[in-house]
N, C-alpha and C. Protein backbone atom coordinates (compact mmCIF):
# COMPACT_ATOMS: atom_id res chain seq x y z
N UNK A 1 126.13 -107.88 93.66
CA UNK A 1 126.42 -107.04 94.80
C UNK A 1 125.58 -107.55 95.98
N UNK A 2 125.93 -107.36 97.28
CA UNK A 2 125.40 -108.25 98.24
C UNK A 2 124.40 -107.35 98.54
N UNK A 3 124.32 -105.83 98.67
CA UNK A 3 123.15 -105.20 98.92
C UNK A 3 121.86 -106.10 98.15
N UNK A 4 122.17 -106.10 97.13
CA UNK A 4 121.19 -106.46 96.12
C UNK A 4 120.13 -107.54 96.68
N UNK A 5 121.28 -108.74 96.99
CA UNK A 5 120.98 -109.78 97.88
C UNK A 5 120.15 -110.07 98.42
N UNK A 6 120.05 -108.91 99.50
CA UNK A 6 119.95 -108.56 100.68
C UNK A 6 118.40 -108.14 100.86
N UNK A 7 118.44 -107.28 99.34
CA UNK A 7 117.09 -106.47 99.12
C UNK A 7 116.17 -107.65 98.82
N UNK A 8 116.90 -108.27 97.85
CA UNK A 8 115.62 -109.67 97.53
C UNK A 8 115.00 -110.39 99.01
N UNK A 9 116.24 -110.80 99.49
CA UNK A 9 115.70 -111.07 100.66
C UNK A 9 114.63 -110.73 101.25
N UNK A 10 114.96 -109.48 101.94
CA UNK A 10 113.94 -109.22 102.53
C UNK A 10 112.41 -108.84 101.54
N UNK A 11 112.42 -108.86 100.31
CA UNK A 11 111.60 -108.44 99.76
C UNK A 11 110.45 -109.69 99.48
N UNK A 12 111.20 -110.86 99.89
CA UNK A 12 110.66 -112.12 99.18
C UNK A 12 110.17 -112.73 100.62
N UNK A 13 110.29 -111.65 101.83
CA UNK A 13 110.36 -111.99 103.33
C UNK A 13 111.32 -113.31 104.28
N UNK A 14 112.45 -113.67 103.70
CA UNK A 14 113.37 -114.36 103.93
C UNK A 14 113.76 -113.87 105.09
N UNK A 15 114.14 -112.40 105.10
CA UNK A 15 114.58 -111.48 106.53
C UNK A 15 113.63 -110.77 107.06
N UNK A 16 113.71 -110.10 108.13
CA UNK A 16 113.11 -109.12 108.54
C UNK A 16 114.23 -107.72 108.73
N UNK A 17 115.33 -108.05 108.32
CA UNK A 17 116.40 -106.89 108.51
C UNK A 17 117.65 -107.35 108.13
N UNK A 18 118.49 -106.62 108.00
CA UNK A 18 120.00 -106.78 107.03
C UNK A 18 120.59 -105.96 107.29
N UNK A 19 121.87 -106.40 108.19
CA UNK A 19 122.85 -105.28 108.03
C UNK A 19 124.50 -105.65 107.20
N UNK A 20 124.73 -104.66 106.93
CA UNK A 20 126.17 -105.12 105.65
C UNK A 20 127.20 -104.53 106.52
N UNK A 21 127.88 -105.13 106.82
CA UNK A 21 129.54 -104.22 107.45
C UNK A 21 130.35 -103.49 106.59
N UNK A 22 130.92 -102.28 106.35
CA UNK A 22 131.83 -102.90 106.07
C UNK A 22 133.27 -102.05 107.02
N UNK A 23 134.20 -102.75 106.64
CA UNK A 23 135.02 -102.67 107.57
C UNK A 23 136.35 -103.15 107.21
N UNK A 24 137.45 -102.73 107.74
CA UNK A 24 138.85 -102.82 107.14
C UNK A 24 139.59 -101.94 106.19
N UNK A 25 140.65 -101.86 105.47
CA UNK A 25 141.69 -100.99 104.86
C UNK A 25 140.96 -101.19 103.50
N UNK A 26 141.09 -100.23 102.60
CA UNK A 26 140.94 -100.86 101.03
C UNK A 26 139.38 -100.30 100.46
N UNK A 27 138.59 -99.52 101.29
CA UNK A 27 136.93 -99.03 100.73
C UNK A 27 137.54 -97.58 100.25
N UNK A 28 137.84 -97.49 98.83
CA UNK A 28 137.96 -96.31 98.54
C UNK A 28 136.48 -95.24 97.88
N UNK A 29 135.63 -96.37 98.17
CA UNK A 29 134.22 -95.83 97.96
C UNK A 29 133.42 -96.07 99.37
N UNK A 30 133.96 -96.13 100.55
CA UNK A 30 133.13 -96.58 101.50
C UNK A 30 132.17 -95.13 102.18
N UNK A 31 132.11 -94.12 101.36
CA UNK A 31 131.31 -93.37 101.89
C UNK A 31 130.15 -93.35 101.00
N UNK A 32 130.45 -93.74 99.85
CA UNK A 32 129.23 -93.43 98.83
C UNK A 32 128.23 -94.80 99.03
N UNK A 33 128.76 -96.06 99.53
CA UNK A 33 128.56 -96.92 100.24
C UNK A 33 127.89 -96.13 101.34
N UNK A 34 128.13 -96.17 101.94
CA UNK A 34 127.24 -95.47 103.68
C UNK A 34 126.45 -94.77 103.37
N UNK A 35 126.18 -93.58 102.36
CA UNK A 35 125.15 -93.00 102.12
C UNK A 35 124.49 -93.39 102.09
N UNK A 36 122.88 -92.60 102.38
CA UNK A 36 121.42 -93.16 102.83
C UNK A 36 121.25 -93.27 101.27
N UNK A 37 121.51 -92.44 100.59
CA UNK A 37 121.26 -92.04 98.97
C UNK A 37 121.34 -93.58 97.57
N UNK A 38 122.92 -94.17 98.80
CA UNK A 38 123.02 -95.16 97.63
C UNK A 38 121.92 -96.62 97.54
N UNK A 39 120.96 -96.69 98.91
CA UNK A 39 120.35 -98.09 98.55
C UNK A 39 118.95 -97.13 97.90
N UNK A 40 118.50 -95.73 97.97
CA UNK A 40 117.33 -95.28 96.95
C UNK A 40 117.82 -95.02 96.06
N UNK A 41 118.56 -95.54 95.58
CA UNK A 41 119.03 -96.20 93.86
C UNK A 41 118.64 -97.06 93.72
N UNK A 42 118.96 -98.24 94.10
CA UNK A 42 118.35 -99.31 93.69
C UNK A 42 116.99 -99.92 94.21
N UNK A 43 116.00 -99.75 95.48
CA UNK A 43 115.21 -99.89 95.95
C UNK A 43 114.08 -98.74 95.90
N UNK A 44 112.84 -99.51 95.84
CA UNK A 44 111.79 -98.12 95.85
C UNK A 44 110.62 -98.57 97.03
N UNK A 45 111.10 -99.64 97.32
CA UNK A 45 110.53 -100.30 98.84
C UNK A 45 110.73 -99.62 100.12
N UNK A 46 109.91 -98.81 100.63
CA UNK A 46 110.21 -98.29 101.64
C UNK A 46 110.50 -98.94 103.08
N UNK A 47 109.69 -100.16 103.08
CA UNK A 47 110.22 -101.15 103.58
C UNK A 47 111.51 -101.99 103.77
N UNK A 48 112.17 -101.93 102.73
CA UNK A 48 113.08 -102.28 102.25
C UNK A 48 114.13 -101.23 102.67
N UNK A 49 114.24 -100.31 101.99
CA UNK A 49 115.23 -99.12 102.62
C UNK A 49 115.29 -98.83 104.19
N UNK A 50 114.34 -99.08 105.08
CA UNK A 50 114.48 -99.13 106.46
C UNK A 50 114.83 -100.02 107.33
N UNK A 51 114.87 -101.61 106.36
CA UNK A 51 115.74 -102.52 107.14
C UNK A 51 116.82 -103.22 106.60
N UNK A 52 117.14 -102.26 105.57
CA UNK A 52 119.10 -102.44 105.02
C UNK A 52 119.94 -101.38 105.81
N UNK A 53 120.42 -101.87 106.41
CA UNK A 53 121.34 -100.66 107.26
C UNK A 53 123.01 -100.75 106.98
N UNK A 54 123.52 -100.44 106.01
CA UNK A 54 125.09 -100.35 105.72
C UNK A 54 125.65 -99.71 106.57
N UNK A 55 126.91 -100.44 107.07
CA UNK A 55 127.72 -99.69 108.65
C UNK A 55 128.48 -100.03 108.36
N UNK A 56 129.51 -99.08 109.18
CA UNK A 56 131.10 -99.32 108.91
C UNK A 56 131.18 -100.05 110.60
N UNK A 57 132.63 -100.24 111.47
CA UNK A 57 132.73 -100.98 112.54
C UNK A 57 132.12 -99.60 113.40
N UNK A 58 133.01 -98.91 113.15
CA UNK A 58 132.46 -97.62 114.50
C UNK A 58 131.10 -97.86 114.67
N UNK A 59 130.06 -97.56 113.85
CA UNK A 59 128.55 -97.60 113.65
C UNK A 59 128.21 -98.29 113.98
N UNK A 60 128.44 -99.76 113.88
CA UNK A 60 128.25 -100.92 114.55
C UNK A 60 128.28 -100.86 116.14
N UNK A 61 129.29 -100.86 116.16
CA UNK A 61 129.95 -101.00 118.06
C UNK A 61 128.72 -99.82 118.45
N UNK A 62 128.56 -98.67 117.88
CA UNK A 62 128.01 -97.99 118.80
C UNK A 62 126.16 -97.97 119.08
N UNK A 63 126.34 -98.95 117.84
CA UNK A 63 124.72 -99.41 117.82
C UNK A 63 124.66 -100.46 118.81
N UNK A 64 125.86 -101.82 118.81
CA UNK A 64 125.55 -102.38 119.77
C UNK A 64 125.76 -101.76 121.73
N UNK A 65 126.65 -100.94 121.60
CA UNK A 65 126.43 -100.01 122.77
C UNK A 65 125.06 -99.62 123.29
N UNK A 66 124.36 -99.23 122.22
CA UNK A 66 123.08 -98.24 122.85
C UNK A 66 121.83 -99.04 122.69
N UNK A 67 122.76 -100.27 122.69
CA UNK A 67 121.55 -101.68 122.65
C UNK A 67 120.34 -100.87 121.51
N UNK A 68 120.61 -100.61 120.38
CA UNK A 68 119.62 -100.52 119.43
C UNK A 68 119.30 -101.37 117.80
N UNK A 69 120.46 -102.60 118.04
CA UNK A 69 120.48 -103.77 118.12
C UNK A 69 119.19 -104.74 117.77
């Protein structure tokens, strides 16, 4: 799973932040996905949980809107 990925990453300091899109027809789980709930399942890095940010497009666009980016 790419979260997973993502977590190593930054855990191994490869990143300093990660964001996952997702986006398009076909996420019949894309909310349990977006939940804050689903990456403190697998992470106990608090570090870690504050710079994985899962977004759908709306969330996106409006993050890059409010330049928080």
């Amino acid at each position: 799973m790419e979260v997973l990925r993502l977590m190593s990453f930054l855990e191994g300091g490869l990143l300093d932040r990660a964001y996952l899109l997702l986006a398009g027809n076909g996420w019949s789980l894309k909310g349990h996905f977006l939940d804050r709930q689903f990456l403190n399942r697998f992470c106990s890095s608090a570090k870690v949980k504050e710079n994985v940010l899962i977004v759908d497009l709306d969330t996106l666009l409006g993050l890059i809107n409010q330049r928080k980016l």
